[in-house]
C-alpha atoms as a PDB file:
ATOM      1  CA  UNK A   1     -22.268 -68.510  89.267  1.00  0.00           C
ATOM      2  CA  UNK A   2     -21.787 -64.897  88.276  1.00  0.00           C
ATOM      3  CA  UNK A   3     -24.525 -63.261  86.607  1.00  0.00           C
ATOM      4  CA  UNK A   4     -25.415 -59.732  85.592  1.00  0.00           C
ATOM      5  CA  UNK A   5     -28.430 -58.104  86.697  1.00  0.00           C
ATOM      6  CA  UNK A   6     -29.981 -55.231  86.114  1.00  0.00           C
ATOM      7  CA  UNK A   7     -31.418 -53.380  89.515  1.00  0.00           C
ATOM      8  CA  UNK A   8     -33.858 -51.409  87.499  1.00  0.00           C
ATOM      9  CA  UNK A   9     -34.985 -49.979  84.123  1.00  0.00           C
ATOM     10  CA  UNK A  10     -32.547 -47.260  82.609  1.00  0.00           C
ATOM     11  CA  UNK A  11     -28.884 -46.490  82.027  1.00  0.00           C
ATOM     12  CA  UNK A  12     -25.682 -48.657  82.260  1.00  0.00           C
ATOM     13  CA  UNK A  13     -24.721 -48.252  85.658  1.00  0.00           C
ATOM     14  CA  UNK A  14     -28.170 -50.718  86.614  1.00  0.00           C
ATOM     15  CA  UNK A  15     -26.147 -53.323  85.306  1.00  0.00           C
ATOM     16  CA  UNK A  16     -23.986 -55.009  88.117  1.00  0.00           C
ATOM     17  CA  UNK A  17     -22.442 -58.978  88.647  1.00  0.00           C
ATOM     18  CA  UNK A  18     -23.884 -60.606  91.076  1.00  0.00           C
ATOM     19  CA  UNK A  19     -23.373 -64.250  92.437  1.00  0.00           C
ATOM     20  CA  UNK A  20     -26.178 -66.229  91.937  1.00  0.00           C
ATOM     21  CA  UNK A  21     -27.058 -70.424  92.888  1.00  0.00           C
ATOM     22  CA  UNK A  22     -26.796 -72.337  88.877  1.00  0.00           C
ATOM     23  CA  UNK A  23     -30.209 -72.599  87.898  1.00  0.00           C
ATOM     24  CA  UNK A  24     -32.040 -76.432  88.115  1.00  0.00           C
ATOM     25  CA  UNK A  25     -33.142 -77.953  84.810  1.00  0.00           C
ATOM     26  CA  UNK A  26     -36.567 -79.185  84.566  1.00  0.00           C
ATOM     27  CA  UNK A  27     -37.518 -82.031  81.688  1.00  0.00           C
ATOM     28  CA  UNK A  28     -37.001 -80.440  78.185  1.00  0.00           C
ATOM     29  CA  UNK A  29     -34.254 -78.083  79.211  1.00  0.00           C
ATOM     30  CA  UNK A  30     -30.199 -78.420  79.059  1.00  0.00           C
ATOM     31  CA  UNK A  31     -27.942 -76.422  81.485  1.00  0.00           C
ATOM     32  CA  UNK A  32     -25.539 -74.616  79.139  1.00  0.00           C
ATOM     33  CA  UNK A  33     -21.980 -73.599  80.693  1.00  0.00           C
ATOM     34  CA  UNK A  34     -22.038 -70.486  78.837  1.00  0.00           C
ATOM     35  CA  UNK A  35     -18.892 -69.089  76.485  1.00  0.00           C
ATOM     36  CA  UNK A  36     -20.394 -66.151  74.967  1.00  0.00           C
ATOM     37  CA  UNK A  37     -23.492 -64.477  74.245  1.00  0.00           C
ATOM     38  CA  UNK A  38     -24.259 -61.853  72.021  1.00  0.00           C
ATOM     39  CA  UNK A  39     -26.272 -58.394  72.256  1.00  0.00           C
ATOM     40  CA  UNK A  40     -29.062 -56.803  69.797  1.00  0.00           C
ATOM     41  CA  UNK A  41     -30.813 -53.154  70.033  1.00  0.00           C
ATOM     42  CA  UNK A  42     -33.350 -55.099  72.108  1.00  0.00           C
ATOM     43  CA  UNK A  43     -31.353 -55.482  74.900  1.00  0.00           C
ATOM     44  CA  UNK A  44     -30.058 -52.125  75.130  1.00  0.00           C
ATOM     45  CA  UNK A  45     -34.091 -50.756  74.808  1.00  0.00           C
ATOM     46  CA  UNK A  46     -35.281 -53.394  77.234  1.00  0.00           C
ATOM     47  CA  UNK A  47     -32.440 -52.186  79.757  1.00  0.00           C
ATOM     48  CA  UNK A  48     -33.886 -48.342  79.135  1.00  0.00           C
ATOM     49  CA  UNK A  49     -37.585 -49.225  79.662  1.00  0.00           C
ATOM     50  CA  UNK A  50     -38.344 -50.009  76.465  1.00  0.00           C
ATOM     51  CA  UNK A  51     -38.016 -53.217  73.979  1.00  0.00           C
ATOM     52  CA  UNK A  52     -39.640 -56.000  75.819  1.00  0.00           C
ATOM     53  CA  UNK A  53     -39.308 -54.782  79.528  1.00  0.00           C
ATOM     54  CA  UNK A  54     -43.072 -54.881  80.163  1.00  0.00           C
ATOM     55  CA  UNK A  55     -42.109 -58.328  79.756  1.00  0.00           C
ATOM     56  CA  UNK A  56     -39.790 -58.689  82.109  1.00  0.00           C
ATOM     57  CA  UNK A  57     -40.391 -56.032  85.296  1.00  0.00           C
ATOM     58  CA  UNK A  58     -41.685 -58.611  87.531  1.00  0.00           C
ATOM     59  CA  UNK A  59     -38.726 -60.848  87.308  1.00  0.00           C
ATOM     60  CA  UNK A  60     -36.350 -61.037  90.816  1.00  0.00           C
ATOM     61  CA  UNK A  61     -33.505 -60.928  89.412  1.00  0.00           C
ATOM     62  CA  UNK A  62     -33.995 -59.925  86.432  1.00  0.00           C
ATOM     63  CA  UNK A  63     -31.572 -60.878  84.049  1.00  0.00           C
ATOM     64  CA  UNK A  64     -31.281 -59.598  80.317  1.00  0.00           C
ATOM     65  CA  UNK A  65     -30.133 -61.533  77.255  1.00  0.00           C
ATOM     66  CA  UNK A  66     -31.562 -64.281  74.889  1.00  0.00           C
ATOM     67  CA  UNK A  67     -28.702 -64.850  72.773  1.00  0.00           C
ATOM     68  CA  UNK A  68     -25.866 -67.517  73.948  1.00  0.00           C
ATOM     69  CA  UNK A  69     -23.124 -70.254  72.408  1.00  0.00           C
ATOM     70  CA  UNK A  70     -21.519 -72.755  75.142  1.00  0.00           C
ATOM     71  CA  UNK A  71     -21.715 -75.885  75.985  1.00  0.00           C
ATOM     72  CA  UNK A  72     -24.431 -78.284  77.722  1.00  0.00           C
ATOM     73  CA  UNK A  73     -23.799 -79.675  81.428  1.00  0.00           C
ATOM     74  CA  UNK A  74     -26.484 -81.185  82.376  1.00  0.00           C
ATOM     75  CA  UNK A  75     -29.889 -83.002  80.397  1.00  0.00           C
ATOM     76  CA  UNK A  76     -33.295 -82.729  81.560  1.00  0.00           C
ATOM     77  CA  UNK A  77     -35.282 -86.080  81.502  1.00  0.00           C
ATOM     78  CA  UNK A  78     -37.537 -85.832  78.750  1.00  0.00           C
ATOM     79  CA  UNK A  79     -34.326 -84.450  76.137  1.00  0.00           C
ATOM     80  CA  UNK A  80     -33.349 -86.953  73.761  1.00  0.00           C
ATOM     81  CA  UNK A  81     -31.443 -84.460  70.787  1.00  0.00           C
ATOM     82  CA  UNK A  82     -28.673 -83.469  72.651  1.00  0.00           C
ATOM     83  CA  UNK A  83     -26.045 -84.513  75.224  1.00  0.00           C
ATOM     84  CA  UNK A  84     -23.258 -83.781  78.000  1.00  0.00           C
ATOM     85  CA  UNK A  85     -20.750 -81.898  76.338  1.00  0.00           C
ATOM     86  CA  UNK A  86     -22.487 -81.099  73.263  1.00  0.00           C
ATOM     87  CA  UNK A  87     -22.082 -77.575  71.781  1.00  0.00           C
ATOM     88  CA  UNK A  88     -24.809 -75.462  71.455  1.00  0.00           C
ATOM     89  CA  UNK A  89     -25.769 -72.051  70.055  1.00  0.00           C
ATOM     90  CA  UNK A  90     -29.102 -70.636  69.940  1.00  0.00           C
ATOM     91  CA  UNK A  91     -31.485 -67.992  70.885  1.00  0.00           C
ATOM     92  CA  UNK A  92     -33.579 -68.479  73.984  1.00  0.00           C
ATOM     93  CA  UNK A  93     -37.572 -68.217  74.934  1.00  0.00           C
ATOM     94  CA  UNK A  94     -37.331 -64.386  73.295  1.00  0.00           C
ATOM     95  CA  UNK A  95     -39.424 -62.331  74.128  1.00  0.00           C
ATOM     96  CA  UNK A  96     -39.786 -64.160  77.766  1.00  0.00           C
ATOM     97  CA  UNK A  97     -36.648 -63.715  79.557  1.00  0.00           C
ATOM     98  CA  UNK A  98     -34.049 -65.538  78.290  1.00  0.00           C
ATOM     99  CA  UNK A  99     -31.492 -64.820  81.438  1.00  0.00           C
ATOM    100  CA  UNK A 100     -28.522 -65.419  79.521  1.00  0.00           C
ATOM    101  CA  UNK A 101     -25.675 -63.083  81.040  1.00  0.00           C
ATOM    102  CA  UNK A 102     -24.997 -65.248  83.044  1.00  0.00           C
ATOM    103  CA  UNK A 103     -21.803 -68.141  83.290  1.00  0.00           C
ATOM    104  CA  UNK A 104     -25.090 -70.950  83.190  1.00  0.00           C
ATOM    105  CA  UNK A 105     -28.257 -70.900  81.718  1.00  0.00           C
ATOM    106  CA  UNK A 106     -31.140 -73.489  81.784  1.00  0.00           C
ATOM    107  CA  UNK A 107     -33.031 -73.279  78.148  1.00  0.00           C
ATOM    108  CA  UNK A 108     -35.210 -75.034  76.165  1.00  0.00           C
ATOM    109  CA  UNK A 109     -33.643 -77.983  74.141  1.00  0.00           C
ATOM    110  CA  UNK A 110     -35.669 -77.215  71.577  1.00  0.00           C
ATOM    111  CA  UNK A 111     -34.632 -73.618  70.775  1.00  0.00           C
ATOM    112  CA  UNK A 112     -30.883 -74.913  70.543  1.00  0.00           C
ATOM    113  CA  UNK A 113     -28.583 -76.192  67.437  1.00  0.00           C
ATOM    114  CA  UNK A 114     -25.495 -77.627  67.853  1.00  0.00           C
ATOM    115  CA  UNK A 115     -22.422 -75.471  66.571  1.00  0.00           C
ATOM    116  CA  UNK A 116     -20.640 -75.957  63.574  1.00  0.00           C
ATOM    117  CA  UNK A 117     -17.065 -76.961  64.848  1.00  0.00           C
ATOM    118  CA  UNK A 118     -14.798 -74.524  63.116  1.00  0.00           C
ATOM    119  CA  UNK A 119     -17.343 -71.605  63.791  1.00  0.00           C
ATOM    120  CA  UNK A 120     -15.949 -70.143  67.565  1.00  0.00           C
ATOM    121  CA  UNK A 121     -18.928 -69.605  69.841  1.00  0.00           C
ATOM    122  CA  UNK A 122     -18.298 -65.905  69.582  1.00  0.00           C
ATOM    123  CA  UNK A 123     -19.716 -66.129  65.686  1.00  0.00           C
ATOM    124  CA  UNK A 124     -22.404 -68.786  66.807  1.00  0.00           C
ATOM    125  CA  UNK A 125     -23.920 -66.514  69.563  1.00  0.00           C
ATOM    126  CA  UNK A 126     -24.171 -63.626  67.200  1.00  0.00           C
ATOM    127  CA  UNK A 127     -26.040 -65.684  64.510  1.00  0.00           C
ATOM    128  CA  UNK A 128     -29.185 -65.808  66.654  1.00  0.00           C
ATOM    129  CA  UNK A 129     -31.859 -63.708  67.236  1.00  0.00           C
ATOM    130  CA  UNK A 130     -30.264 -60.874  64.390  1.00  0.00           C
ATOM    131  CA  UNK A 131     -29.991 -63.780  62.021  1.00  0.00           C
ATOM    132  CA  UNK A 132     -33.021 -65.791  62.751  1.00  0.00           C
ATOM    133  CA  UNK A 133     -34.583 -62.167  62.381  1.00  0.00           C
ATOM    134  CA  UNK A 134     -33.191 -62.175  58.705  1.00  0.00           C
ATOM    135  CA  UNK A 135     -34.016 -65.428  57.950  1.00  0.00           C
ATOM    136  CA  UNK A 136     -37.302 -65.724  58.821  1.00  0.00           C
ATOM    137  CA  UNK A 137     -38.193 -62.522  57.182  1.00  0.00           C
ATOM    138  CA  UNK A 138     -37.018 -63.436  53.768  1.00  0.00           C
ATOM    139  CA  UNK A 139     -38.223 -66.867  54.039  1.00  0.00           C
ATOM    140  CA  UNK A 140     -41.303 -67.412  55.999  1.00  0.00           C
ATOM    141  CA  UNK A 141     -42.900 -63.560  56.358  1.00  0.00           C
ATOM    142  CA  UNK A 142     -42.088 -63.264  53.125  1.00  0.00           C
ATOM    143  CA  UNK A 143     -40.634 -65.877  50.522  1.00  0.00           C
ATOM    144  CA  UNK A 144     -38.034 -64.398  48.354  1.00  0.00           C
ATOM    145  CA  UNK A 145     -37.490 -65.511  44.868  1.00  0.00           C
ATOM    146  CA  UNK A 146     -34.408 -66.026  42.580  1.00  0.00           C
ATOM    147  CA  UNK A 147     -34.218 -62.905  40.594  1.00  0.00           C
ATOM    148  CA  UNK A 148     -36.130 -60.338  42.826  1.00  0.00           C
ATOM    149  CA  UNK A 149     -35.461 -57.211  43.171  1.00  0.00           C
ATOM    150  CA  UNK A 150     -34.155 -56.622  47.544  1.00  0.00           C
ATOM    151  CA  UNK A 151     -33.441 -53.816  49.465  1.00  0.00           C
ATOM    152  CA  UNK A 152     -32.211 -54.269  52.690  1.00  0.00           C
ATOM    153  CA  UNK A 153     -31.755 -51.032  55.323  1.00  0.00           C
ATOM    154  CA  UNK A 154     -28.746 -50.478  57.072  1.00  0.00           C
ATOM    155  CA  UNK A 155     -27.089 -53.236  55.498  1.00  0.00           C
ATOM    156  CA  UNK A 156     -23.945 -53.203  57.408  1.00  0.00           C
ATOM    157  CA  UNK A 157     -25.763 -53.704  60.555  1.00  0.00           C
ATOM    158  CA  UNK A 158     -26.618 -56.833  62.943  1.00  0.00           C
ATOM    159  CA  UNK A 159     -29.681 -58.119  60.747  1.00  0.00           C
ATOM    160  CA  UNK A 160     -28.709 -56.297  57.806  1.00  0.00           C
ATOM    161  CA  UNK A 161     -25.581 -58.406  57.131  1.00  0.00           C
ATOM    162  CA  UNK A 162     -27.045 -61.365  57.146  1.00  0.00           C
ATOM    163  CA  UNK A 163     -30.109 -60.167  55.273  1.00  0.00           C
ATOM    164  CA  UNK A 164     -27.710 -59.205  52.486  1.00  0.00           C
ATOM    165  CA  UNK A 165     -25.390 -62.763  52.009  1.00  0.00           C
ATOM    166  CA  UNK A 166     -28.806 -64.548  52.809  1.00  0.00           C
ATOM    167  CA  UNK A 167     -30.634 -62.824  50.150  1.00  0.00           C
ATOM    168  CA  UNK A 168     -27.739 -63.531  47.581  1.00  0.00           C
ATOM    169  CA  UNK A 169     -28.534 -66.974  49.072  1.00  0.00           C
ATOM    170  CA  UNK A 170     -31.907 -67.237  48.186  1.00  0.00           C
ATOM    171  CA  UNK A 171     -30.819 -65.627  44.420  1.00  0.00           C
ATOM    172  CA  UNK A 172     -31.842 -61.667  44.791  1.00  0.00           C
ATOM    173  CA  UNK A 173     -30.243 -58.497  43.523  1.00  0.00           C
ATOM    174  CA  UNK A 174     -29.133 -56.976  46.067  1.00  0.00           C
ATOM    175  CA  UNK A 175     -29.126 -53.663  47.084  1.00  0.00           C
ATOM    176  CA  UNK A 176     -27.668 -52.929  50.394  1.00  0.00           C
ATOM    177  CA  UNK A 177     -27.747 -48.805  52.406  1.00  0.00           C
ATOM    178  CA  UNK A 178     -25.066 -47.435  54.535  1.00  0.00           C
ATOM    179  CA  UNK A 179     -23.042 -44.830  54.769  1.00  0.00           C
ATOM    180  CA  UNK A 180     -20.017 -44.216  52.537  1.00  0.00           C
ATOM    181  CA  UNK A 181     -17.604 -46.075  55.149  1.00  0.00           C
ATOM    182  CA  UNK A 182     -19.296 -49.113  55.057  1.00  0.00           C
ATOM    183  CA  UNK A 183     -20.002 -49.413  51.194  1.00  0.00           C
ATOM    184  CA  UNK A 184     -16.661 -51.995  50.786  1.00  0.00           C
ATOM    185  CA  UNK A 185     -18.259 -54.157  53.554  1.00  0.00           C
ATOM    186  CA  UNK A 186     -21.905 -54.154  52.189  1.00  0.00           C
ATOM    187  CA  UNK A 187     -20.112 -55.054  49.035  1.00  0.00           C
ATOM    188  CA  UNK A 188     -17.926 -57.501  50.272  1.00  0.00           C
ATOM    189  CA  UNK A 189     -21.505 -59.337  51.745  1.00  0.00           C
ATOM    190  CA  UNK A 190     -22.609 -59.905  48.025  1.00  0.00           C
ATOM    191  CA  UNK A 191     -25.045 -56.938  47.724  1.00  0.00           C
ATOM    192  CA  UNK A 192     -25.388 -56.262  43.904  1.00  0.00           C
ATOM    193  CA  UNK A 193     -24.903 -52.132  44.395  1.00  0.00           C
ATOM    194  CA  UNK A 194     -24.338 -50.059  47.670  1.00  0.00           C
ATOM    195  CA  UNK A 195     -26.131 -46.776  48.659  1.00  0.00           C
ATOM    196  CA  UNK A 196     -24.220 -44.101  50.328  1.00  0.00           C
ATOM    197  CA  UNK A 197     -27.777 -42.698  52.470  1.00  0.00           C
ATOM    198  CA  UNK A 198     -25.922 -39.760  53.569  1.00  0.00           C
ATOM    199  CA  UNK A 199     -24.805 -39.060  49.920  1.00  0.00           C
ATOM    200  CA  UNK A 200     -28.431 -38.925  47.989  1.00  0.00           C
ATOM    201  CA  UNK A 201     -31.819 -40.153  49.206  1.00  0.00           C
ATOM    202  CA  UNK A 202     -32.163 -44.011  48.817  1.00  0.00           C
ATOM    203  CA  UNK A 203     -35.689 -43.486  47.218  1.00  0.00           C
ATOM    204  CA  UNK A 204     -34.035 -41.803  43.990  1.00  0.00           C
ATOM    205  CA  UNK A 205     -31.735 -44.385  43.905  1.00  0.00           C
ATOM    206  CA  UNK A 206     -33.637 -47.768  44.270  1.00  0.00           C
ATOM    207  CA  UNK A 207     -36.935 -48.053  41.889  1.00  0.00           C
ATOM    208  CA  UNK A 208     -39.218 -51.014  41.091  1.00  0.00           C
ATOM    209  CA  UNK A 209     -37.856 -53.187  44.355  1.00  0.00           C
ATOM    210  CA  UNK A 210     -39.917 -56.433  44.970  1.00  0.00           C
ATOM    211  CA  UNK A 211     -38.994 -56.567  48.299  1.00  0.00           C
ATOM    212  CA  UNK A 212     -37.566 -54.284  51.400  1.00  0.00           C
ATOM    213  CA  UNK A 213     -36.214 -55.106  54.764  1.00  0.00           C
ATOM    214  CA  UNK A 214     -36.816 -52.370  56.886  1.00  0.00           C
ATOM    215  CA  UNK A 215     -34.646 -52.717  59.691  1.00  0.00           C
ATOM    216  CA  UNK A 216     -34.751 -48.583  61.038  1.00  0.00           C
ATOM    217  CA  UNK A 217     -38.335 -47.961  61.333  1.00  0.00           C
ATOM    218  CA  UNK A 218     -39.769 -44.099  61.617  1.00  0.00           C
ATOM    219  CA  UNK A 219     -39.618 -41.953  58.392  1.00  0.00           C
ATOM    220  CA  UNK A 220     -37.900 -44.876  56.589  1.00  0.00           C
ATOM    221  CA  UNK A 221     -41.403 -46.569  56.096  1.00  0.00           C
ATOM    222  CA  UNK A 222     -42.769 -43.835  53.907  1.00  0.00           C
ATOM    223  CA  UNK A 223     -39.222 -43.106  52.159  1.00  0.00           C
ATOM    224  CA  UNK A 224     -39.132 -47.140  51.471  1.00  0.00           C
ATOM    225  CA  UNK A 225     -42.427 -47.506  50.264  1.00  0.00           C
ATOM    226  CA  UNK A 226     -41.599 -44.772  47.083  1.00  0.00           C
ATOM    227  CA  UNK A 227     -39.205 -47.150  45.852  1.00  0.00           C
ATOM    228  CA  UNK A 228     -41.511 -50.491  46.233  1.00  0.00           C
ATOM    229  CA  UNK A 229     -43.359 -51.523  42.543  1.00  0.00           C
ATOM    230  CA  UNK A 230     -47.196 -51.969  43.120  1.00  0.00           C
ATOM    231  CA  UNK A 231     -47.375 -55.364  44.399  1.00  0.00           C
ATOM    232  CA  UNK A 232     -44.422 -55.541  46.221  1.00  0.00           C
ATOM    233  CA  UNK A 233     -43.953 -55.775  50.102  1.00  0.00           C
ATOM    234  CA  UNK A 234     -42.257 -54.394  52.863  1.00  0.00           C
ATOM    235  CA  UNK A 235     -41.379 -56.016  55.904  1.00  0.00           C
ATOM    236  CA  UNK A 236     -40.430 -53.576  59.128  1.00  0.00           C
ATOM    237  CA  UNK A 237     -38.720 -54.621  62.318  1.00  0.00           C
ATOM    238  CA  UNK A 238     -37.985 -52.173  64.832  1.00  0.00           C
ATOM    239  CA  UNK A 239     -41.416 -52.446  67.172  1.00  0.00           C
ATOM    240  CA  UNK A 240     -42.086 -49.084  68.136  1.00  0.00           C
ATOM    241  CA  UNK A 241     -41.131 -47.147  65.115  1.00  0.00           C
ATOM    242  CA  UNK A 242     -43.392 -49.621  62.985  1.00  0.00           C
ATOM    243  CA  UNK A 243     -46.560 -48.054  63.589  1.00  0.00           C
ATOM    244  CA  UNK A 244     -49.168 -48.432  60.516  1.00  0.00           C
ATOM    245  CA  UNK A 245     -46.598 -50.060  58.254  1.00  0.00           C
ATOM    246  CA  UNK A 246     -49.827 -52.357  57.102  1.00  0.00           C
ATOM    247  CA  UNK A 247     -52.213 -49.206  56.150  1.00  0.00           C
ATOM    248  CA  UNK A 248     -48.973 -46.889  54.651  1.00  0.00           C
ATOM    249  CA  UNK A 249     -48.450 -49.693  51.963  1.00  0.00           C
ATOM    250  CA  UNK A 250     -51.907 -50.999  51.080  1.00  0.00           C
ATOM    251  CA  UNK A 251     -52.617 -47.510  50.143  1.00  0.00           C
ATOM    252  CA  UNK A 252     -50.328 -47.656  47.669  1.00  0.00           C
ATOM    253  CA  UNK A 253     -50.865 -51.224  46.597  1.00  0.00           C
ATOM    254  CA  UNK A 254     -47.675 -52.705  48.297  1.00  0.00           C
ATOM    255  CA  UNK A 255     -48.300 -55.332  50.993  1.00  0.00           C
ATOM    256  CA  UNK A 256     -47.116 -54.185  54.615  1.00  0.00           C
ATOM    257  CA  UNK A 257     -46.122 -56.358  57.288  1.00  0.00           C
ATOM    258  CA  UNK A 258     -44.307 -55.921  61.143  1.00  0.00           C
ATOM    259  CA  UNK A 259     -42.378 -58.720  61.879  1.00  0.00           C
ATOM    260  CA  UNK A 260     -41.097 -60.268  65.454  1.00  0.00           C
ATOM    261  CA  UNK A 261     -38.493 -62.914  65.822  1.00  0.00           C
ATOM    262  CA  UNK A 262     -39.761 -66.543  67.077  1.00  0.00           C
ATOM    263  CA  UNK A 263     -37.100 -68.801  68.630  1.00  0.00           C
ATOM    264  CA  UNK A 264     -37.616 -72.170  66.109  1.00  0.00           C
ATOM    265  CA  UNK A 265     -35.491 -75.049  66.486  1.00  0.00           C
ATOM    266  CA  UNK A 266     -35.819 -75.723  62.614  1.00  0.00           C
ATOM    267  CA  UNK A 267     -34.174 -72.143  61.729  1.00  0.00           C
ATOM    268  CA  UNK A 268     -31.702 -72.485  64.168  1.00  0.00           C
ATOM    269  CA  UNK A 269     -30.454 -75.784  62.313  1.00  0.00           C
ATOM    270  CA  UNK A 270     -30.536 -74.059  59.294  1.00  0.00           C
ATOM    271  CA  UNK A 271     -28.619 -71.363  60.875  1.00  0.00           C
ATOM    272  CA  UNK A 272     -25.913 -73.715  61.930  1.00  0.00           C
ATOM    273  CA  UNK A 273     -25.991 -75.465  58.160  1.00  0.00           C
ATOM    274  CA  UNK A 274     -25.604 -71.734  56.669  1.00  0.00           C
ATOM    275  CA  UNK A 275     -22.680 -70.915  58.991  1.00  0.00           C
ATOM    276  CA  UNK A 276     -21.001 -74.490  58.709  1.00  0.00           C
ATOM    277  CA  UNK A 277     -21.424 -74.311  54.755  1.00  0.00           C
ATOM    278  CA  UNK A 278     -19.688 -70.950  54.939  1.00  0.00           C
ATOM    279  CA  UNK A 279     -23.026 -69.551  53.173  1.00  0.00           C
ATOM    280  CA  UNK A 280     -23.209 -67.226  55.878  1.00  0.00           C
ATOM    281  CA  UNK A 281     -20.593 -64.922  58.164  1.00  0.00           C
ATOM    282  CA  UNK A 282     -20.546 -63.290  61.481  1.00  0.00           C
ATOM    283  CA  UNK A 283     -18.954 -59.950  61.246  1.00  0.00           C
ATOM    284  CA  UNK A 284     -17.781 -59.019  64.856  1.00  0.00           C
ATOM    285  CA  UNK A 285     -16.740 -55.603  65.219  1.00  0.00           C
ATOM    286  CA  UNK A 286     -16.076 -56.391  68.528  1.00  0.00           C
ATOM    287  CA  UNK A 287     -15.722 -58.867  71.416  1.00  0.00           C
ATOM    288  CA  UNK A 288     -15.974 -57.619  75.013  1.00  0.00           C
ATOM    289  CA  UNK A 289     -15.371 -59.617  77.951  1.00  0.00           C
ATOM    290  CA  UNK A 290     -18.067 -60.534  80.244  1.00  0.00           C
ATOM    291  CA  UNK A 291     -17.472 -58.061  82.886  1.00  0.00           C
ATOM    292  CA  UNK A 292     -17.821 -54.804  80.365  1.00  0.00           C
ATOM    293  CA  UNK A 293     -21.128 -55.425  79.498  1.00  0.00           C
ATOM    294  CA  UNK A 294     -22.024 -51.387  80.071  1.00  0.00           C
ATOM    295  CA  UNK A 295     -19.571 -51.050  77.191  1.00  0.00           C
ATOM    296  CA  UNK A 296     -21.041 -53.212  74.953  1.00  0.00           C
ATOM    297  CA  UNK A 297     -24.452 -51.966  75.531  1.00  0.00           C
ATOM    298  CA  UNK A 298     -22.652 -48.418  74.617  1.00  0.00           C
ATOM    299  CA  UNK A 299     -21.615 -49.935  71.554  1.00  0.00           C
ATOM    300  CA  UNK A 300     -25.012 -50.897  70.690  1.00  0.00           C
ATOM    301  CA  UNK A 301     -26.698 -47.822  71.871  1.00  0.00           C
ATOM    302  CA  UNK A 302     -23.902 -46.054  69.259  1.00  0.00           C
ATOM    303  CA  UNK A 303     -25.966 -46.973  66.411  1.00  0.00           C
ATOM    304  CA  UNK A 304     -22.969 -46.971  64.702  1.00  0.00           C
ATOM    305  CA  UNK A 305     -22.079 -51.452  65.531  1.00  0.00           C
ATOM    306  CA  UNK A 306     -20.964 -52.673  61.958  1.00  0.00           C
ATOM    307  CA  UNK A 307     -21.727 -56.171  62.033  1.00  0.00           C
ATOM    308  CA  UNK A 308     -22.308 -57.904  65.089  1.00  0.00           C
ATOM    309  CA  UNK A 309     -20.684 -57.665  68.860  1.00  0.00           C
ATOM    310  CA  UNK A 310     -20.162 -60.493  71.356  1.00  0.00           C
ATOM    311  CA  UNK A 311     -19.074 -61.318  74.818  1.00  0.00           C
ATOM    312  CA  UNK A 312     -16.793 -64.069  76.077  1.00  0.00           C
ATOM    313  CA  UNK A 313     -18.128 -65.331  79.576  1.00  0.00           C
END
């Protein structure tokens, strides 16, 4: 099977296809014939150095990726949800490697849902990890009520669009930041008002918020905290720029938290029941073919991906 690799920590050029034997399926995993995967900011710092490459250096090859849609080839012996030819999105043993860019991939069964039908696996493998990410922030880290007051950083982004259409969802007001170019898309989600960030600080803007996904980390924290009532909480993602989140809040009398994805079979069936339901979308700004993975890691390392990106395999 062709598979890409990555030789060694850093830039794009690290990344190369290789041919590689299909990998064997031991009792609770399926062998998925992949069709697409899809890429977060993890990747792209995990590639660098970063993200979760301490993770991951000893692997021979080592092969990025957790997020994949395709369909399943073969059933381990102790797998009794799924089988042959069943489609299947989900994402994979994050943060362990996940080895997904790749045309097969043995996974656990139990980190998989099967895809809606009329959702392509291009959508399905980008509502993974960014949209389990959204999910279980607004639901599990924290439980968002009908009628609270959200705001949700870069809202036009991977996690932020589905924080902003789940959070409408769940029964919020919405208020979504991006710049000026995205405020018809962050609108289009459901969010209640749009903030222009370059325009005017958000912190004038946005007062007495219940709740605030974080999704940019760094100088954000304190400038998201001033528009947080006493009481509320904030929930950041980006690990590394997250430092202290906890101690910045209680100080004020806001809870703090830092929050890392889980793969979850449960929220991955809700994911497909969102999607199928039409509750929630997949924005891709862009599909790139398996072989132009550099350029989609590009993309990502842009900062500037509206929505979500995927590969066909």
């Amino acid at each position: 099977m062709k598979a890409i690799i990555l030789k060694q920590f850093g830039g794009v050029e690290n990344l190369s296809v290789s041919e590689l034997p299909v990998p064997a399926v031991m009792g609770e995993e399926v062998l998925v014939k992949i069709k697409s995967i899809s890429i977060n900011p993890v990747d792209v710092k995990t590639r660098a150095g970063k993200g979760v490459s301490a993770v991951l250096k000893n692997d021979h090859p080592m092969i990025l990726g957790w997020d994949l849609s395709g369909e399943i080839q073969t059933i381990g012996a102790a797998v009794t949800d799924f089988k042959t030819g069943d489609e299947v999105f989900g994402m994979v043993r994050f943060p362990q490697s996940g080895k997904v860019y790749a045309e097969y991939a043995s996974v656990p069964a139990s980190q998989l849902a099967k895809k809606p039908a009329d959702i392509t696996h291009e959508e399905a493998a980008a509502a993974c990890l960014a949209a389990l990410t959204a999910w279980q922030s607004l639901t599990i880290n924290y439980k968002l009520k009908p009628g609270e007051r959200v705001l949700i950083q870069a809202a036009s982004g991977g996690v932020g669009h589905y924080a902003v259409q789940m959070a409408k969802y769940l029964g919020a007001y919405v208020i979504g930041t991006s710049s000026a170019a995205n405020k018809d898309f962050v609108l289009s989600l459901g969010a209640d008002e749009h903030i222009d960030y370059k325009a005017k600080p958000f912190e004038t803007a946005a007062k007495n918020m219940d709740f605030v996904l974080d999704t940019i980390g760094g100088e954000y924290i304190e400038r998201s905290l001033k528009t947080i009532r006493k009481g509320g909480t904030i929930i950041s993602i980006p690990s590394g720029l997250n430092e202290h989140v906890k101690e910045k809040a209680a100080a004020l009398g806001i809870q703090g938290f830092s929050t890392r994805v889980i793969p979850d079979k449960t929220n991955m069936q809700e994911m497909a029941d969102l999607l199928e339901r039409k509750i929630i979308m997949s924005y891709l700004q862009k599909i790139f073919p398996f072989n132009d993975m550099a350029g989609a890691h590009q993309q990502i390392e842009s900062g500037h991906t509206v929505g979500k990106i995927s590969l066909t395999v």
